[in-house]
N, C-alpha and C. Protein backbone atom coordinates (compact mmCIF):
# COMPACT_ATOMS: atom_id res chain seq x y z
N UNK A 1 19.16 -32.75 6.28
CA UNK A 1 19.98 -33.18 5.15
C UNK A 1 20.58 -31.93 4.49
N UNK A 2 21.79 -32.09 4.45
CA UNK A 2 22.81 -30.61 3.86
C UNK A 2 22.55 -31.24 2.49
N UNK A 3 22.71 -29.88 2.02
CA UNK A 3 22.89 -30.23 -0.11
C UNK A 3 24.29 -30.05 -0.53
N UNK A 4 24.86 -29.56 0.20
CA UNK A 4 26.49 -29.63 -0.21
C UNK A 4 27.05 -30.61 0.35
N UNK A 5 26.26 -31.10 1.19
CA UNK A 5 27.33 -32.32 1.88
C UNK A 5 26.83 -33.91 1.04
N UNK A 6 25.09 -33.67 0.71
CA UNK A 6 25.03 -34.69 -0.54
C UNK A 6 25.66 -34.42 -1.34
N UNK A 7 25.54 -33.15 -1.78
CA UNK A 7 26.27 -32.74 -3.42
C UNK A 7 27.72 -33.45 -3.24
N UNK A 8 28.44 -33.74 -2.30
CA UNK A 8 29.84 -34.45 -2.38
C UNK A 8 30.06 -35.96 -2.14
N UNK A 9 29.05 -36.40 -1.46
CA UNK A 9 28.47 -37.90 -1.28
C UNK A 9 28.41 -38.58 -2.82
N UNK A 10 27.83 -37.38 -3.59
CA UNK A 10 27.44 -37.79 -5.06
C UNK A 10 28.51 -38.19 -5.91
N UNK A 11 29.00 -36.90 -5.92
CA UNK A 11 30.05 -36.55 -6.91
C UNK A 11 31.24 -37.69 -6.34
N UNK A 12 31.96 -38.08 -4.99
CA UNK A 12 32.33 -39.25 -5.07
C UNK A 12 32.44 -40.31 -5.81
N UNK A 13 30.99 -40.47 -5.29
CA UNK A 13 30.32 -42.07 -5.68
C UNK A 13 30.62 -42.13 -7.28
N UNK A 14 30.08 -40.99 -7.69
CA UNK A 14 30.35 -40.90 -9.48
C UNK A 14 31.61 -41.03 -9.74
N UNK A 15 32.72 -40.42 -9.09
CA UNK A 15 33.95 -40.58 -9.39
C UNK A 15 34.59 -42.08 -8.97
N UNK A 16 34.52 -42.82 -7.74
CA UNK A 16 34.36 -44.25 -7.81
C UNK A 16 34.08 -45.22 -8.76
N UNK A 17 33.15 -44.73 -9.32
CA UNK A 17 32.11 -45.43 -10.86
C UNK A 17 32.67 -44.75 -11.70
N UNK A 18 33.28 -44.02 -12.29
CA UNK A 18 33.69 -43.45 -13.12
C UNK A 18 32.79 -43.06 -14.33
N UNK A 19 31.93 -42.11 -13.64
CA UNK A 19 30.78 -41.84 -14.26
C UNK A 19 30.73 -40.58 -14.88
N UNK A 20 30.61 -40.59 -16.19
CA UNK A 20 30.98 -39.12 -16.98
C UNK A 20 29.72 -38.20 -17.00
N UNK A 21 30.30 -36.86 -16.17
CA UNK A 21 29.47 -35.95 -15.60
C UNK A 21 29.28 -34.80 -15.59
N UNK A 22 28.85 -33.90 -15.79
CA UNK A 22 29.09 -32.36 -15.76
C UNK A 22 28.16 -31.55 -14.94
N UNK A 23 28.24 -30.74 -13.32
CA UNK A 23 27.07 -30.17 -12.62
C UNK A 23 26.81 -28.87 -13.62
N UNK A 24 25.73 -29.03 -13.60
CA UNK A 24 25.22 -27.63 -14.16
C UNK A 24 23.33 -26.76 -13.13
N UNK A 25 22.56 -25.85 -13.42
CA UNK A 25 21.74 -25.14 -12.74
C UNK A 25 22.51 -24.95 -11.48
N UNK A 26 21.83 -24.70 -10.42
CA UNK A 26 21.42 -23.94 -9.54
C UNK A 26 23.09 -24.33 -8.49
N UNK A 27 23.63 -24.91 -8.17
CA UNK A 27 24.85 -25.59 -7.70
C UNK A 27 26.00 -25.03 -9.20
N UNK A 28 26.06 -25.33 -9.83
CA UNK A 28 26.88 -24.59 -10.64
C UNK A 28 27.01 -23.34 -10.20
N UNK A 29 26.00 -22.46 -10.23
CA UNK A 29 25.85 -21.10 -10.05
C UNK A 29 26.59 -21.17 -8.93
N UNK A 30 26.73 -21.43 -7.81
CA UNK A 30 27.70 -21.27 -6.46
C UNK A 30 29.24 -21.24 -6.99
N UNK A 31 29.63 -22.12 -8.08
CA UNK A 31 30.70 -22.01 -8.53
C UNK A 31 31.55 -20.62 -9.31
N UNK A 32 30.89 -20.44 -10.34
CA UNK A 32 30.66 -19.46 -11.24
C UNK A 32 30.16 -18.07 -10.73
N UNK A 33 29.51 -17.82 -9.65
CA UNK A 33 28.96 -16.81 -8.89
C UNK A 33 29.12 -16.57 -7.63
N UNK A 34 27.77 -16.53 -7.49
CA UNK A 34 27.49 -16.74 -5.65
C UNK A 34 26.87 -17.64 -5.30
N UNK A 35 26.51 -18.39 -4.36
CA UNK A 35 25.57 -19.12 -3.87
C UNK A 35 24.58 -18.63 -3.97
N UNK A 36 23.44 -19.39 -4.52
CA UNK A 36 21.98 -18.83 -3.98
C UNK A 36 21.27 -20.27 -3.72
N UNK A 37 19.49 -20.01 -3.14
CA UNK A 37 18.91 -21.19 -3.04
C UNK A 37 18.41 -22.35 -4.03
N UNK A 38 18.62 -23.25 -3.87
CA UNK A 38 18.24 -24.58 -4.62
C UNK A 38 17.95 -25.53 -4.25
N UNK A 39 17.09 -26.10 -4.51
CA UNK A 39 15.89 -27.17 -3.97
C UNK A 39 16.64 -28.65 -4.56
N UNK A 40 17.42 -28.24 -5.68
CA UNK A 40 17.99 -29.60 -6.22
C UNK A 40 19.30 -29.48 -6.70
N UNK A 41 19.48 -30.46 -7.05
CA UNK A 41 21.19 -30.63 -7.92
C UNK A 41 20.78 -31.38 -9.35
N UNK A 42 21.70 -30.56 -10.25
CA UNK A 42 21.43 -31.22 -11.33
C UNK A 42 22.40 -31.15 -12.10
N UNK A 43 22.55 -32.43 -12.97
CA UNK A 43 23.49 -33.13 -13.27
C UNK A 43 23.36 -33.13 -14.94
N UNK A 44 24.13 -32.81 -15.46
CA UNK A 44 23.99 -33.74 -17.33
C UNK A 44 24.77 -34.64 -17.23
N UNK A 45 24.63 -35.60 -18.37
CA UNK A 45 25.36 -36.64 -18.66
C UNK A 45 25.06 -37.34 -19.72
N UNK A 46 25.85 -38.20 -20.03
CA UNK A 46 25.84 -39.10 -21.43
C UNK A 46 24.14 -40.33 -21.12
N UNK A 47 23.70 -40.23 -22.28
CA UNK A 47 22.50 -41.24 -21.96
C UNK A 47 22.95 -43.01 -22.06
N UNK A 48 24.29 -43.40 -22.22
CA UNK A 48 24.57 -44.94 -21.68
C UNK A 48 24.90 -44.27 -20.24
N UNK A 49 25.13 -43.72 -19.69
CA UNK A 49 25.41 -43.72 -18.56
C UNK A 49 24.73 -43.92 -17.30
N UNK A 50 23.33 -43.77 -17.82
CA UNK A 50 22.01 -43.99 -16.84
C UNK A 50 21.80 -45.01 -15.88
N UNK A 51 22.18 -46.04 -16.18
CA UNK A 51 22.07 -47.62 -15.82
C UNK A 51 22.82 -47.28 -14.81
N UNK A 52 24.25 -46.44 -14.64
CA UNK A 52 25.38 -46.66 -13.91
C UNK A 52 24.96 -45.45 -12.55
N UNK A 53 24.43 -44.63 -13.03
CA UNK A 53 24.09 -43.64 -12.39
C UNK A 53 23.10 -43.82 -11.14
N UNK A 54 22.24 -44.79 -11.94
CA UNK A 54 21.11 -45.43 -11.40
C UNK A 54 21.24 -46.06 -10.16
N UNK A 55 22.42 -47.24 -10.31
CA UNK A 55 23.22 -47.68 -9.52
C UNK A 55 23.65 -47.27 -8.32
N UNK A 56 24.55 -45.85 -8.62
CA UNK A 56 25.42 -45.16 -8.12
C UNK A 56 24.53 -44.89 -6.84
N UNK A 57 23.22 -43.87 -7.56
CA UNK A 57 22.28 -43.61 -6.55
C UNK A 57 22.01 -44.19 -5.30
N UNK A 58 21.22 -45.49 -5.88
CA UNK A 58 20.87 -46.01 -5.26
C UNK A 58 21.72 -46.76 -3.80
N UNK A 59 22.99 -46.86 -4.32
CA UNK A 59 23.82 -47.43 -3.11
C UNK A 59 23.92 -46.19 -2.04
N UNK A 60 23.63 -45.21 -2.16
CA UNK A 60 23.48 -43.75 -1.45
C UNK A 60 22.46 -43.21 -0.79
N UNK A 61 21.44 -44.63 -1.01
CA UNK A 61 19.75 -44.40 -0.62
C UNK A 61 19.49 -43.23 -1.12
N UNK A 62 19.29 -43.12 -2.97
CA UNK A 62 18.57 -42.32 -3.84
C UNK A 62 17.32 -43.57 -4.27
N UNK A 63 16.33 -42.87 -4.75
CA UNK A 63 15.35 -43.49 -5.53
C UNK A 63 14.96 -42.78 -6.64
N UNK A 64 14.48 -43.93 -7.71
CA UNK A 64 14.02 -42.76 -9.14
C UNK A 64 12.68 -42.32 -8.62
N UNK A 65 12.25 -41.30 -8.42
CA UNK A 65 10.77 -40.67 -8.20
C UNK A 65 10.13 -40.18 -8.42
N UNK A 66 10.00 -40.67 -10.43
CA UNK A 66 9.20 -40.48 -11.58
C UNK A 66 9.56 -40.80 -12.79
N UNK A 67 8.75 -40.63 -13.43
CA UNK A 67 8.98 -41.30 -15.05
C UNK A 67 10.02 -40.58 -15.27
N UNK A 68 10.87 -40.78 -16.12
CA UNK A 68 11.50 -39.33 -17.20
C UNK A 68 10.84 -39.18 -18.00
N UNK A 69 11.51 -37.56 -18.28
CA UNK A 69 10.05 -36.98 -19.36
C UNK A 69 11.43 -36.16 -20.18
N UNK A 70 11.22 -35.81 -21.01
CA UNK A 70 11.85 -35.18 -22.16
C UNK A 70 11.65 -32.97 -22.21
N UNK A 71 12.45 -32.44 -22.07
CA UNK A 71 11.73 -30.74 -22.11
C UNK A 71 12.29 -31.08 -23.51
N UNK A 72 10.71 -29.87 -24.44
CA UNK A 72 11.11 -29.55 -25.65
C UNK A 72 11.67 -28.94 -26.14
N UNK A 73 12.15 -27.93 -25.01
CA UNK A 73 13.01 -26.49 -25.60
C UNK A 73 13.87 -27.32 -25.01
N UNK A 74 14.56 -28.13 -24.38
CA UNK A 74 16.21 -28.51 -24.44
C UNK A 74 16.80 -29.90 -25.35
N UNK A 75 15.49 -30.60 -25.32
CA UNK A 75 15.70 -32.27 -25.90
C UNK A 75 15.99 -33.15 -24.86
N UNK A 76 16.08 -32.63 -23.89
CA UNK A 76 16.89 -32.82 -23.21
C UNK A 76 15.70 -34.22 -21.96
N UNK A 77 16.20 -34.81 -21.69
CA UNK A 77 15.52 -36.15 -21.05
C UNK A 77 15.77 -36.24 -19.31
N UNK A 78 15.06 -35.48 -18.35
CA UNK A 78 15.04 -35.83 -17.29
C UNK A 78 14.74 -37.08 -16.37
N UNK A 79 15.77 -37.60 -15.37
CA UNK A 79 15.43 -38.62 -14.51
C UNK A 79 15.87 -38.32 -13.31
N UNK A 80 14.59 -38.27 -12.29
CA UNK A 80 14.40 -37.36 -11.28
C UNK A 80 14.50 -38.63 -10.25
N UNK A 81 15.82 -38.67 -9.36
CA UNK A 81 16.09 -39.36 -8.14
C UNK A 81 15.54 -38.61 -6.40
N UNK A 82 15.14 -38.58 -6.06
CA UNK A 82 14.94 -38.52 -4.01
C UNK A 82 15.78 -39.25 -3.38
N UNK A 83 15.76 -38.36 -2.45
CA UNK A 83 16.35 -39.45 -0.90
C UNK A 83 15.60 -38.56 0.11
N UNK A 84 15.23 -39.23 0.87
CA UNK A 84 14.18 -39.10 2.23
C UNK A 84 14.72 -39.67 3.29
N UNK A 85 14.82 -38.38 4.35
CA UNK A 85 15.80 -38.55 5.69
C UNK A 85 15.19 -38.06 6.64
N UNK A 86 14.23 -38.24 7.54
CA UNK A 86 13.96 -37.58 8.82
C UNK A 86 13.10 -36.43 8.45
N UNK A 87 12.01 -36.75 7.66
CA UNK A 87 11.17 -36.11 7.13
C UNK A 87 11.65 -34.59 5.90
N UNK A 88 13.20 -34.87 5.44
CA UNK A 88 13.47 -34.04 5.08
C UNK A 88 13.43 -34.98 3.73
N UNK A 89 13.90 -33.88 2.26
CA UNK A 89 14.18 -34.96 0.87
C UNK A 89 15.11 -33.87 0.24
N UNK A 90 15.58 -34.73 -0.81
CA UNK A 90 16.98 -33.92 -1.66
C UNK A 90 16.29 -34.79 -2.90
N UNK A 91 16.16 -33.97 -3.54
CA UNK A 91 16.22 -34.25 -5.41
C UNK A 91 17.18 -33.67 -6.42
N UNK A 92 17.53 -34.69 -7.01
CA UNK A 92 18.73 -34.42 -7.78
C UNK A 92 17.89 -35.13 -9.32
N UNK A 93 18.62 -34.28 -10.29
CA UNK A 93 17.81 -34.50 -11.78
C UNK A 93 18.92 -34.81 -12.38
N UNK A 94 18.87 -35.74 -13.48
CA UNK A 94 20.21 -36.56 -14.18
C UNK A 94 19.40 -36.25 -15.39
N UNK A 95 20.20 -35.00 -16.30
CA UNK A 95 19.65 -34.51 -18.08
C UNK A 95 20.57 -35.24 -18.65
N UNK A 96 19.80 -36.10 -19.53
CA UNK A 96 21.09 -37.03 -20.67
C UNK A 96 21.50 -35.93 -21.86
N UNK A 97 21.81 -36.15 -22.49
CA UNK A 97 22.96 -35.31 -23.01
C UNK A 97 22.31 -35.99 -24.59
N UNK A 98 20.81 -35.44 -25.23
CA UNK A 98 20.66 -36.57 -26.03
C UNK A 98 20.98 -35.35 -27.47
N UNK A 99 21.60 -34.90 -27.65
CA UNK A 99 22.12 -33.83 -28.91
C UNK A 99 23.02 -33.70 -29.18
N UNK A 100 23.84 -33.73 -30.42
CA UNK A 100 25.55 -32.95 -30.05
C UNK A 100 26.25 -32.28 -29.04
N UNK A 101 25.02 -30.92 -29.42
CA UNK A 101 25.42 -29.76 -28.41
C UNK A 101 25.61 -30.13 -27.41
N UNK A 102 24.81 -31.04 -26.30
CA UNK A 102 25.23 -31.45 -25.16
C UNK A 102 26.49 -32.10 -24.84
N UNK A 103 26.64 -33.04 -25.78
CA UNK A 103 27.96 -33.96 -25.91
C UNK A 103 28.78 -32.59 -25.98
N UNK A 104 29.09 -31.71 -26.54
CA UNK A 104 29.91 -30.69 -26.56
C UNK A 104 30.20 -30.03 -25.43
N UNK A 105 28.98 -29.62 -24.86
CA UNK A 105 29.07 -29.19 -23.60
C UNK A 105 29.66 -30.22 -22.44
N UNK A 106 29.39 -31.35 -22.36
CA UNK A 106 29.99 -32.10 -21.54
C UNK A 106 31.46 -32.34 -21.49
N UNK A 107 32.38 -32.06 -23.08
CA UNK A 107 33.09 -32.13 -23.24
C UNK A 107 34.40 -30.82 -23.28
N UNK A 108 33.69 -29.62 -22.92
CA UNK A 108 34.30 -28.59 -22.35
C UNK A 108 34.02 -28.23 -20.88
N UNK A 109 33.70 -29.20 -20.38
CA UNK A 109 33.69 -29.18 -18.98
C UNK A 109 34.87 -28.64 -18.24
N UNK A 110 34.69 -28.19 -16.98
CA UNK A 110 35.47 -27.64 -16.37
C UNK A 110 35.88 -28.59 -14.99
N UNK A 111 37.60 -29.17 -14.90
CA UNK A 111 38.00 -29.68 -13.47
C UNK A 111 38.38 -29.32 -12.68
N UNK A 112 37.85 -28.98 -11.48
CA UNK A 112 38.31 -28.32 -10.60
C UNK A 112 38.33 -29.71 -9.21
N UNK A 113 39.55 -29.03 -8.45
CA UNK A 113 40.02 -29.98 -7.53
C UNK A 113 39.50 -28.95 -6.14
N UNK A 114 39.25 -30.18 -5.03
CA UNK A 114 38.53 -29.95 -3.95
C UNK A 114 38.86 -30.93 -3.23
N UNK A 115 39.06 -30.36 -1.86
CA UNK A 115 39.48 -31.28 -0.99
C UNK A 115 38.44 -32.51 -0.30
N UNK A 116 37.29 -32.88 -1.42
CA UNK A 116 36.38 -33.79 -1.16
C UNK A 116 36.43 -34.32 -2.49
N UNK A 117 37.41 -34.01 -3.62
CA UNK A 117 37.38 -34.83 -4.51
C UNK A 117 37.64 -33.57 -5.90
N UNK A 118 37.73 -34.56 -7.23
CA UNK A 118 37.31 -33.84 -8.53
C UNK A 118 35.88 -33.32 -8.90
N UNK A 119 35.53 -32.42 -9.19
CA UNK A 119 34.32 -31.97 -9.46
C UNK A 119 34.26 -31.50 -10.95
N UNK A 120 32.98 -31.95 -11.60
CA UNK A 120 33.27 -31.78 -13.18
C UNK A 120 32.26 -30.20 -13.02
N UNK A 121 32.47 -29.37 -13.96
CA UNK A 121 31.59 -28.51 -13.68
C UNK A 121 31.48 -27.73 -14.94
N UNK A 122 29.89 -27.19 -15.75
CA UNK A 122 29.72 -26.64 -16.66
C UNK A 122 30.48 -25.50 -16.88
N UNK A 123 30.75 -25.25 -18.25
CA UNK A 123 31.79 -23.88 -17.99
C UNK A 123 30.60 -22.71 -17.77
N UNK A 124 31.02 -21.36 -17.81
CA UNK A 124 30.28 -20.45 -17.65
C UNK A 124 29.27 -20.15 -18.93
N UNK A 125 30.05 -19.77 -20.01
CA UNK A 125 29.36 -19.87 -21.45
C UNK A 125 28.14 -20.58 -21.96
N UNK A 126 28.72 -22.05 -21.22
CA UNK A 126 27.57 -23.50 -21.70
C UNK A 126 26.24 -23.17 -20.32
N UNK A 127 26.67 -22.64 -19.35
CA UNK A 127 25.79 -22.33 -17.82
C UNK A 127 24.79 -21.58 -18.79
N UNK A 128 25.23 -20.64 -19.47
CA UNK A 128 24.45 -19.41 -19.93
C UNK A 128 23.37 -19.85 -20.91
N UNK A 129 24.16 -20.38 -21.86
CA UNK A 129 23.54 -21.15 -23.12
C UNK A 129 22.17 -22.11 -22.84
N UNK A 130 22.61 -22.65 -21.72
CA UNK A 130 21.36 -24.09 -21.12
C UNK A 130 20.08 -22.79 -20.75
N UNK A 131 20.76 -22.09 -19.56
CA UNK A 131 19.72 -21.31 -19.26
C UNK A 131 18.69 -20.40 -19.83
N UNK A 132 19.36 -20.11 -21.28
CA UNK A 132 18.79 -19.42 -22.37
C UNK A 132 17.66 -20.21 -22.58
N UNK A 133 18.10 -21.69 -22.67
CA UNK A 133 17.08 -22.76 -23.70
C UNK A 133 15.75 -22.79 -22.75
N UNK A 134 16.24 -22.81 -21.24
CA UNK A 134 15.05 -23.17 -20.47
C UNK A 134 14.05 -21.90 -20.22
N UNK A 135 15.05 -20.74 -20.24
CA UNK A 135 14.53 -19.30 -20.19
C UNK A 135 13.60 -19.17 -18.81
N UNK A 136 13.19 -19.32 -17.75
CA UNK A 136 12.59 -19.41 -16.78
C UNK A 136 12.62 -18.21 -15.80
N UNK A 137 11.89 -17.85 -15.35
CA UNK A 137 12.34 -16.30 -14.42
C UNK A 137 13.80 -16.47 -13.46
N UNK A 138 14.35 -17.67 -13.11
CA UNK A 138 15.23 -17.56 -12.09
C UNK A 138 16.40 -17.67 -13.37
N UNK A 139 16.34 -18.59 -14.61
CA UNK A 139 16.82 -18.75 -15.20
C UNK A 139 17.89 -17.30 -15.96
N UNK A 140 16.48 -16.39 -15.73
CA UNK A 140 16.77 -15.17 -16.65
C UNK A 140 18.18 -14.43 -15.47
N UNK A 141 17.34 -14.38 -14.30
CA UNK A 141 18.44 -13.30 -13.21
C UNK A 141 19.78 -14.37 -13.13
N UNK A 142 19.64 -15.46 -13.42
CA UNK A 142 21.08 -16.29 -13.29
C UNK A 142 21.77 -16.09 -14.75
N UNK A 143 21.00 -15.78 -15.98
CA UNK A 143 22.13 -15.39 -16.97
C UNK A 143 22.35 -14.19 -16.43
N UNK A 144 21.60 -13.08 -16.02
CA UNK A 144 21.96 -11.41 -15.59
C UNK A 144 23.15 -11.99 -14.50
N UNK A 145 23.34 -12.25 -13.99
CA UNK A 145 24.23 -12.49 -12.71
C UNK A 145 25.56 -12.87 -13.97
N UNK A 146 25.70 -13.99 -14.24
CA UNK A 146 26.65 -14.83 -15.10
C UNK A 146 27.10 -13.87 -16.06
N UNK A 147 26.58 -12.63 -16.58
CA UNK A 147 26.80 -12.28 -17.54
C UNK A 147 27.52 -10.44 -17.11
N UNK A 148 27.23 -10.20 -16.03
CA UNK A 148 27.63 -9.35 -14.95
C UNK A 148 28.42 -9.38 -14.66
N UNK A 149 29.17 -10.77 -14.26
CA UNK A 149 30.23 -11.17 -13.54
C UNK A 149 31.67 -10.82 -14.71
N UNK A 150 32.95 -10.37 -14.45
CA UNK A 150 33.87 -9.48 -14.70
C UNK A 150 34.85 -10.53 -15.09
N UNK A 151 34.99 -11.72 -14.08
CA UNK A 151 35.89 -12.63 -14.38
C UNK A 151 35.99 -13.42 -15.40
């Protein structure tokens, strides 16, 4: 199972549904940077949007594959989907957007066009800002990278 070739399976389907979206972590960073490794894709979004998302997934053979749980340093409300293929899996995390700030951030999103579709994508600033909140060791060398970068 490729992650860029789900990562566009997704982003489709969302655009089909017209599902308001913004990629941000580790897949962002490919945008904004360089590529590096990532185990998942992750997504913010508006919290009515869940139901639809849910949906979306699932017609894509995603499953939810855990509770959501809330981080305290973001507010922020994770719902953690799988898909399982030939002993391989892809997890993708859907953060609702439960603060202003998020709504803000979603709303300076960045569109960029691709010949597999529209892609909504965190700007660089808001990339930095999230990563601050989560502060994490990969977190830290991805603001050093983001903050390095000239463009």
């Amino acid at each position: 199972m490729n992650l860029f070739d789900e990562f566009f399976k997704i982003v489709r389907k969302f655009g089909e549904k017209k599902i308001q979206y913004t990629l941000v972590g580790g897949v962002a960073m490919a945008f904004h940077d360089e590529p590096r490794f990532t185990k998942d894709i992750d997504f913010l979004t508006l919290p009515e949007e869940i139901d639809r998302i849910r949906e979306a997934l699932k017609e894509i053979n995603y499953f939810e594959s855990s509770e959501p749980w809330t981080f305290k340093s973001t507010k922020m409300t994770s719902h953690r989907f799988m898909k399982v293929e030939d002993e391989k899996y892809l997890m993708i995390d859907i953060l609702l957007a439960n603060e202003e700030r998020h709504r803000q951030i979603l709303a300076r999103s960045i569109q960029e066009e691709w010949k597999e579709g529209r892609i909504t994508i965190i700007s660089k600033n808001d990339l930095i800002w999230m990563k601050k909140q989560r502060n994490s060791d990969q977190d830290i060398v991805d603001i050093r990278k983001l903050q390095d970068d000239k463009d």
